[in-house]
N, C-alpha and C. Protein backbone atom coordinates (compact mmCIF):
# COMPACT_ATOMS: atom_id res chain seq x y z
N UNK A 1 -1.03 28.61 -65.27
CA UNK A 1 -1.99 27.57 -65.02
C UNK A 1 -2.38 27.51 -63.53
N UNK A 2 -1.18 27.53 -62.87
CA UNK A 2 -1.96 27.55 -61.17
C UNK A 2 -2.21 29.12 -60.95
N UNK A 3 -2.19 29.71 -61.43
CA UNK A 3 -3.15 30.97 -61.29
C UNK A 3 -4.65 30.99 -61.57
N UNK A 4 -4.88 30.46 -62.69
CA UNK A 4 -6.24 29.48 -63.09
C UNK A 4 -7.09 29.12 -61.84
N UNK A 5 -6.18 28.06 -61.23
CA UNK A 5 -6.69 26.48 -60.77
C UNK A 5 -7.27 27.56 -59.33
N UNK A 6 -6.46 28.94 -58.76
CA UNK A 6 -6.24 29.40 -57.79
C UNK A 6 -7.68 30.14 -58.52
N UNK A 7 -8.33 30.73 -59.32
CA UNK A 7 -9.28 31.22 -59.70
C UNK A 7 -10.19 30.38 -59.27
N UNK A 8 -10.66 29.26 -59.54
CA UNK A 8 -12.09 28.05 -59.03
C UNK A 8 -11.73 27.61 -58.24
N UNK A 9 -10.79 27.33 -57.33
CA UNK A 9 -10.75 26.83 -55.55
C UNK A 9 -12.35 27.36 -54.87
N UNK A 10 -12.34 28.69 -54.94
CA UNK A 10 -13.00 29.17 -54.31
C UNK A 10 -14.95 29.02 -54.52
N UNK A 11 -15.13 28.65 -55.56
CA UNK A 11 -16.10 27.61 -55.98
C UNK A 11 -16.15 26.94 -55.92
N UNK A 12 -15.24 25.98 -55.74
CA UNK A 12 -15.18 24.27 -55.24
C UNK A 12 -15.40 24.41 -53.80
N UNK A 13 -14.90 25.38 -53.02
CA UNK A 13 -15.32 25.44 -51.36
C UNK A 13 -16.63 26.37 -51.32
N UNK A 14 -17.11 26.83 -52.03
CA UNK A 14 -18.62 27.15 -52.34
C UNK A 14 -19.66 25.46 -52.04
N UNK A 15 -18.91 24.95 -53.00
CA UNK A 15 -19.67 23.89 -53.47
C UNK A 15 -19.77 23.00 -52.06
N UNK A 16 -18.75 22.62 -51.47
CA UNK A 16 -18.46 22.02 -50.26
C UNK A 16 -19.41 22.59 -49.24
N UNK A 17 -19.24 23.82 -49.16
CA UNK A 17 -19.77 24.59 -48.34
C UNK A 17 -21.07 24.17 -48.33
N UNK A 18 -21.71 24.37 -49.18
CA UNK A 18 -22.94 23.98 -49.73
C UNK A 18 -23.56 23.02 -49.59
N UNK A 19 -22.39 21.65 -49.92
CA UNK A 19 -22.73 20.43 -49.62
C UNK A 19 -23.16 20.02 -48.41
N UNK A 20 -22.42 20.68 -47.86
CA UNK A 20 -22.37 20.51 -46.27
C UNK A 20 -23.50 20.82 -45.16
N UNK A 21 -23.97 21.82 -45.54
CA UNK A 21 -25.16 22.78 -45.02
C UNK A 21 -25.76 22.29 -45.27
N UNK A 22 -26.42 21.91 -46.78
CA UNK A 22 -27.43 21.05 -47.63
C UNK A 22 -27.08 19.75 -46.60
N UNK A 23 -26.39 19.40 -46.29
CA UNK A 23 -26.59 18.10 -45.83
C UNK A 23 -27.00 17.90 -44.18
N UNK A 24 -26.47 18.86 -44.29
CA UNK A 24 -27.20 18.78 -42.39
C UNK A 24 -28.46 18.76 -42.42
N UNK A 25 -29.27 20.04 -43.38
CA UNK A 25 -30.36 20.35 -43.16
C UNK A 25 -31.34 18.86 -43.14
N UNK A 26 -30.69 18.64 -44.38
CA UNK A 26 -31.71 17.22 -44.98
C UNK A 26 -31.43 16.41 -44.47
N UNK A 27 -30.31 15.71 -43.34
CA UNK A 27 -30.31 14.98 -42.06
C UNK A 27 -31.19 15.05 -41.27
N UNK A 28 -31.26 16.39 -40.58
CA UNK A 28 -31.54 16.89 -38.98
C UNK A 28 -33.66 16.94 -39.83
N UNK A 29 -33.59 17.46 -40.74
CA UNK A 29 -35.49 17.77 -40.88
C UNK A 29 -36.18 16.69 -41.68
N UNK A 30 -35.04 16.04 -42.87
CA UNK A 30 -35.72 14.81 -43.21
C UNK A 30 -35.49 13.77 -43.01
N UNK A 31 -34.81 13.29 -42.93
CA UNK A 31 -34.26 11.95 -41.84
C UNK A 31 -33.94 12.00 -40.33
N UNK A 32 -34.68 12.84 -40.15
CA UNK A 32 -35.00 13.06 -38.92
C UNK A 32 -33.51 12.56 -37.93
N UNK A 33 -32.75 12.69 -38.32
CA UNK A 33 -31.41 11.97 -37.79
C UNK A 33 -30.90 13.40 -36.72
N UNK A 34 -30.90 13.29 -35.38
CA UNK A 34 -30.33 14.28 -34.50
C UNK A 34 -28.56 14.31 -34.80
N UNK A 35 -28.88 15.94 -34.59
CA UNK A 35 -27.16 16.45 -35.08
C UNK A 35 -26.22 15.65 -33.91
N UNK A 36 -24.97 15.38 -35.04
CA UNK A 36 -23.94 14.60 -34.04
C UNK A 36 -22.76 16.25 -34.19
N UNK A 37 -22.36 16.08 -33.07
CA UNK A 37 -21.04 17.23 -33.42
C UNK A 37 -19.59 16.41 -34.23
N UNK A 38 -19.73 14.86 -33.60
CA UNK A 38 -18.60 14.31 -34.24
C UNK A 38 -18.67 13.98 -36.10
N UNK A 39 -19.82 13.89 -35.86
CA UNK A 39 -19.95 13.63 -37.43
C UNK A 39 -19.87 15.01 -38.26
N UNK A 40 -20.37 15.61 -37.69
CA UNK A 40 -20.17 16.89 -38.82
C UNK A 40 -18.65 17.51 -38.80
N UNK A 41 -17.76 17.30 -37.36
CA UNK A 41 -16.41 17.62 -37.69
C UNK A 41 -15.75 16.74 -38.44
N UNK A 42 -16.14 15.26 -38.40
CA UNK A 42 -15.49 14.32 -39.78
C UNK A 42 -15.66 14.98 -40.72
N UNK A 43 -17.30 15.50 -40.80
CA UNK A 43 -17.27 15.69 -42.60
C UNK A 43 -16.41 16.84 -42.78
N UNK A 44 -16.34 18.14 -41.79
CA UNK A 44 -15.46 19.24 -42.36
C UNK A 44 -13.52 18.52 -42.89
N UNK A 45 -13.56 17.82 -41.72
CA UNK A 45 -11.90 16.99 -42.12
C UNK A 45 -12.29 16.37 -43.25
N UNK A 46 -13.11 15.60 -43.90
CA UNK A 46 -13.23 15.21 -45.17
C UNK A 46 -13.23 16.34 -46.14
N UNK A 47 -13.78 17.47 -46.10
CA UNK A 47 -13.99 18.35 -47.00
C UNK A 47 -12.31 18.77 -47.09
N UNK A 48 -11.80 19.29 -46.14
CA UNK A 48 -10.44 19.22 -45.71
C UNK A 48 -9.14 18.90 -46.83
N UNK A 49 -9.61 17.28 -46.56
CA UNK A 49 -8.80 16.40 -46.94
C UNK A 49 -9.07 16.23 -48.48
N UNK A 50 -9.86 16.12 -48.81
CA UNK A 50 -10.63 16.23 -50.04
C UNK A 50 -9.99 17.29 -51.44
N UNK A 51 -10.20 18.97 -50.64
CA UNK A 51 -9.60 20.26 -51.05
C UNK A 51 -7.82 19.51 -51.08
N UNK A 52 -7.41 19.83 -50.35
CA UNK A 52 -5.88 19.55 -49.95
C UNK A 52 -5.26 18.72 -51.14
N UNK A 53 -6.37 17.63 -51.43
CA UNK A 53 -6.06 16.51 -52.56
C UNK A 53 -6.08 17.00 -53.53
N UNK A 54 -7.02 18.05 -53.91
CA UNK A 54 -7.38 18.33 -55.27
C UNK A 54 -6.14 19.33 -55.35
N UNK A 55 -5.77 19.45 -54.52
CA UNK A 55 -5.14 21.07 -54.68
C UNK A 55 -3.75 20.48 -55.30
N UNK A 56 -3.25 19.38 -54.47
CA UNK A 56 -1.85 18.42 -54.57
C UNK A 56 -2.05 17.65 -56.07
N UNK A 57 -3.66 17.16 -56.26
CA UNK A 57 -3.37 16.54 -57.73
C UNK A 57 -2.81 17.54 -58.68
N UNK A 58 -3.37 18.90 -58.69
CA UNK A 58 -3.44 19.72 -59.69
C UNK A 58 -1.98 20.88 -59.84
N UNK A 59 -1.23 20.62 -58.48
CA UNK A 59 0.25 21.07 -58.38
C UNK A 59 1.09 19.63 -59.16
N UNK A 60 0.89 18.72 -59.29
CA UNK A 60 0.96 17.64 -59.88
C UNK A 60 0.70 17.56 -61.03
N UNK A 61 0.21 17.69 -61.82
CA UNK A 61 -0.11 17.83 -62.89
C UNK A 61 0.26 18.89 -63.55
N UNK A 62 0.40 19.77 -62.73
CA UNK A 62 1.24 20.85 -64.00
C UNK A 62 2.94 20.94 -63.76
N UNK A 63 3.45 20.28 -62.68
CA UNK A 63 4.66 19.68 -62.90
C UNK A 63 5.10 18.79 -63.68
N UNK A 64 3.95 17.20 -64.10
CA UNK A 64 4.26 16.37 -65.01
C UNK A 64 3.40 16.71 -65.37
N UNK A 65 4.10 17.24 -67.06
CA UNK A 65 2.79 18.01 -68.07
C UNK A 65 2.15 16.87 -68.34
N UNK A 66 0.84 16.32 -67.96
CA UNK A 66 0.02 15.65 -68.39
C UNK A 66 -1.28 16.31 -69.76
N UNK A 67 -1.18 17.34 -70.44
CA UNK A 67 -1.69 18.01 -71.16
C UNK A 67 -2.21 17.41 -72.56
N UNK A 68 -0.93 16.36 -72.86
CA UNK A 68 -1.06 15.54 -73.93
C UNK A 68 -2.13 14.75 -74.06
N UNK A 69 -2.56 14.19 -72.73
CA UNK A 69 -3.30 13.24 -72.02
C UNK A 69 -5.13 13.84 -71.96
N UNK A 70 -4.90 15.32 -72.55
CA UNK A 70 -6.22 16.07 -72.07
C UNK A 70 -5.99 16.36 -70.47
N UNK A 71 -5.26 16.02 -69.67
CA UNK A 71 -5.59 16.53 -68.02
C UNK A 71 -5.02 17.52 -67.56
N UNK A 72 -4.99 18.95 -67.30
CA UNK A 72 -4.38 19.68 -67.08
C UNK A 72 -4.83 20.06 -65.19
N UNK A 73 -4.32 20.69 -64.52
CA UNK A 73 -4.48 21.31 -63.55
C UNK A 73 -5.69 22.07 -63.03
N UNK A 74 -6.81 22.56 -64.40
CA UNK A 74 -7.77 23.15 -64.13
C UNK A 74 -9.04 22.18 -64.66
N UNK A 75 -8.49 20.82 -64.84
CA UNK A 75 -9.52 19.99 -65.28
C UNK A 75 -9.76 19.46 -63.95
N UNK A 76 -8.61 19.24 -63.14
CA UNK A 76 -8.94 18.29 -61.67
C UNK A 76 -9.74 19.20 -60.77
N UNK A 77 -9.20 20.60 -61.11
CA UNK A 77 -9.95 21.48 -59.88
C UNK A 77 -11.82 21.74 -60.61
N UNK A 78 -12.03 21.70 -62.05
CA UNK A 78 -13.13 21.59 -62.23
C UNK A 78 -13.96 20.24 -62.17
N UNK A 79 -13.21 19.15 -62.10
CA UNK A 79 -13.94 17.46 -61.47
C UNK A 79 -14.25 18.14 -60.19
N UNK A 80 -13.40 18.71 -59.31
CA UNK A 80 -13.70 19.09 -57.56
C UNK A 80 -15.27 19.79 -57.76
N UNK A 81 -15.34 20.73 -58.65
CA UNK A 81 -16.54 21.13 -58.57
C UNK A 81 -17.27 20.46 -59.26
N UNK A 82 -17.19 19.59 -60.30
CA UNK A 82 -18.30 18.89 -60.56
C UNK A 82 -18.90 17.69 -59.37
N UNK A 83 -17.99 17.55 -59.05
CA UNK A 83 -18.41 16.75 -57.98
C UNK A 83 -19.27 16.79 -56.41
N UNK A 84 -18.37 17.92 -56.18
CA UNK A 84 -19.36 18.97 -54.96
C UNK A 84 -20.63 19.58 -55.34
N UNK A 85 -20.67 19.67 -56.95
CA UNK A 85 -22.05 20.35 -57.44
C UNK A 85 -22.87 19.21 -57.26
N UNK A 86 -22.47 18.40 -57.77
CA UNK A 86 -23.49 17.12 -57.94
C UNK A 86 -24.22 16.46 -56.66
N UNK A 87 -23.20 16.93 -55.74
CA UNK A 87 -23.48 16.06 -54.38
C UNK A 87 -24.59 17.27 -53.36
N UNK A 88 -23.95 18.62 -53.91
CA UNK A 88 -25.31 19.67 -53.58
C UNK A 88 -26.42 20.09 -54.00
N UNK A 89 -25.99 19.24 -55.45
CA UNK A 89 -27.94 19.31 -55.95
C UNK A 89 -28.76 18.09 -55.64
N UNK A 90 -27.80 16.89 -55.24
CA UNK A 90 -28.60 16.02 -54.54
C UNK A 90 -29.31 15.84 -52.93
N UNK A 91 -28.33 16.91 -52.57
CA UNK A 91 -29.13 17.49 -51.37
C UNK A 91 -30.34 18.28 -51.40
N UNK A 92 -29.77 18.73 -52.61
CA UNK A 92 -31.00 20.01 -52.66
C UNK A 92 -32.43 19.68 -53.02
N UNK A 93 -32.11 18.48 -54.03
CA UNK A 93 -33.53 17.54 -54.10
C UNK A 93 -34.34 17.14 -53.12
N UNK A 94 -33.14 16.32 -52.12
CA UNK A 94 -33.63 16.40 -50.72
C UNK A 94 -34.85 16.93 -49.90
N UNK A 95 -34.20 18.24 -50.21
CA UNK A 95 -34.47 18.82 -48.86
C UNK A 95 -36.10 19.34 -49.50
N UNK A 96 -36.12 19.50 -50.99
CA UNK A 96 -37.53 20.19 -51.89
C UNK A 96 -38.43 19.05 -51.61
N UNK A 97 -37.56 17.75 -51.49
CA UNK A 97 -38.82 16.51 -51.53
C UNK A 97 -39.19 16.34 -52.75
N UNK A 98 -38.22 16.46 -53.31
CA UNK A 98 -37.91 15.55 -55.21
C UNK A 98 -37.93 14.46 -55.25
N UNK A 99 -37.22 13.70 -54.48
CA UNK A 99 -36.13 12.68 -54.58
C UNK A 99 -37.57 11.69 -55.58
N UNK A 100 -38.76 11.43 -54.54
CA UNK A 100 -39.73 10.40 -55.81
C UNK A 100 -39.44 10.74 -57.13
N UNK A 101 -39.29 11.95 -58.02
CA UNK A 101 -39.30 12.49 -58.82
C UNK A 101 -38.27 11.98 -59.86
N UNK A 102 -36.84 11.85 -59.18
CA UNK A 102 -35.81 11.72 -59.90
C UNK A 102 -35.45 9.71 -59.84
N UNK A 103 -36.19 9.21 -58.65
CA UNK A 103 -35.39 8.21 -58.18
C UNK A 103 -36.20 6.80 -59.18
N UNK A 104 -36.65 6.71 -59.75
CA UNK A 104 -37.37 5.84 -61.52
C UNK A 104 -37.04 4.52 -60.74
N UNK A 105 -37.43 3.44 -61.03
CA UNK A 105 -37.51 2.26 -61.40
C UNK A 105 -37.14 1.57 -62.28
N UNK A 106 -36.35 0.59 -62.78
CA UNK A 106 -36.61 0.28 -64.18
C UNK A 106 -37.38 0.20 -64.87
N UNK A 107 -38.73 -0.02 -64.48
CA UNK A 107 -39.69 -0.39 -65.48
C UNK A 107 -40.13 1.32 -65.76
N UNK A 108 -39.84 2.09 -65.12
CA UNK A 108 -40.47 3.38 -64.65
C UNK A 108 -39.40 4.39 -65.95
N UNK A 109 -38.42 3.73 -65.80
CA UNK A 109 -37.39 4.26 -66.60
C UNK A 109 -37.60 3.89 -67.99
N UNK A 110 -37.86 2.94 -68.33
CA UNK A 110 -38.19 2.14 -69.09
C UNK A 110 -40.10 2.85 -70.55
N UNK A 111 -40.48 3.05 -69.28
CA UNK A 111 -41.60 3.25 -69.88
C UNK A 111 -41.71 4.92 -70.30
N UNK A 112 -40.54 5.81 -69.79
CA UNK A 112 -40.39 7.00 -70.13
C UNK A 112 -39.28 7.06 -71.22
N UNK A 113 -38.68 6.13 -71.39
CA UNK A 113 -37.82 6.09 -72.86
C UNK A 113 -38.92 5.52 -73.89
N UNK A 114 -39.57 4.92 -74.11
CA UNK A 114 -40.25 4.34 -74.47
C UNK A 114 -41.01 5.50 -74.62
N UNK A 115 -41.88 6.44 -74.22
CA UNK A 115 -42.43 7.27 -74.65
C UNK A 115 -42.05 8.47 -75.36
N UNK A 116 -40.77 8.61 -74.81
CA UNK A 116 -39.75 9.81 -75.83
C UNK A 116 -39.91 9.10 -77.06
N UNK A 117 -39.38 7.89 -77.02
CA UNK A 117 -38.87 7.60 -78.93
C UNK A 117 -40.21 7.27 -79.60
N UNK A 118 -41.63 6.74 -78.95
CA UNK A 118 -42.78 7.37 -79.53
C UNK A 118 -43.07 8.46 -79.92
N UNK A 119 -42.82 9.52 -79.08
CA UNK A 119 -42.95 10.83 -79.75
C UNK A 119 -41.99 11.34 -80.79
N UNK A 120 -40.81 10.58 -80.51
CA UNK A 120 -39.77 11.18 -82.02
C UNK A 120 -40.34 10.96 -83.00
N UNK A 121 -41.30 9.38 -83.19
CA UNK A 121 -41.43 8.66 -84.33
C UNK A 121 -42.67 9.57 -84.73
N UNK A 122 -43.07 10.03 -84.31
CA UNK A 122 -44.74 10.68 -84.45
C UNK A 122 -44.43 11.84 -85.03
């Protein structure tokens, strides 16, 4: 099992990686926010600290077989990447100049469910 978990590390620091870059960009060109050096070494110690955790939940978990439970060692290291994915495609929206696209209203939300289940009924 931690041979596994040792298989997708390296996609989860893809993902980070990713996050990270993605996030500068869409700081520094769309929020026009000038690069800090301190802030971006927080975020690497967050990324850091972050990895380190996932790595300790998932040595954890396959010491107390939590398996019964559904949680195994390669479920925490694939949350790490779902999570870093999620946070780099929201950059990535970013940076394309999506964000109007995805970011709805209620009523906005509202009126596009509302048109799906018209068209089911039809």
């Amino acid at each position: 099992m931690v041979m596994e978990c040792i298989k997708y590390l390296p996609v989860m620091f893809l993902c980070i990686f990713g996050y990270m870059i993605t996030g500068v960009l869409a700081s520094t060109s769309i929020d026009k926010i000038s690069f800090d050096k301190t802030y971006f070494i927080n975020g690497i110690v967050k990324a850091v600290v972050v990895s380190v955790s996932v790595i300790i939940l998932a040595y954890a978990f396959e010491i107390v077989d939590m398996s019964s439970l559904g949680y195994t060692p390669v479920t925490v290291v694939s949350t790490g990447i779902v999570v870093y994915a999620t946070k780099l495609l929201k950059n990535i929206i970013k940076l394309l100049k999506l964000t109007d696209k995805f970011n709805l209203s209620d009523e906005q939300k509202q009126i596009k469910i509302d048109t799906i289940n018209n068209t089911k009924k039809q």
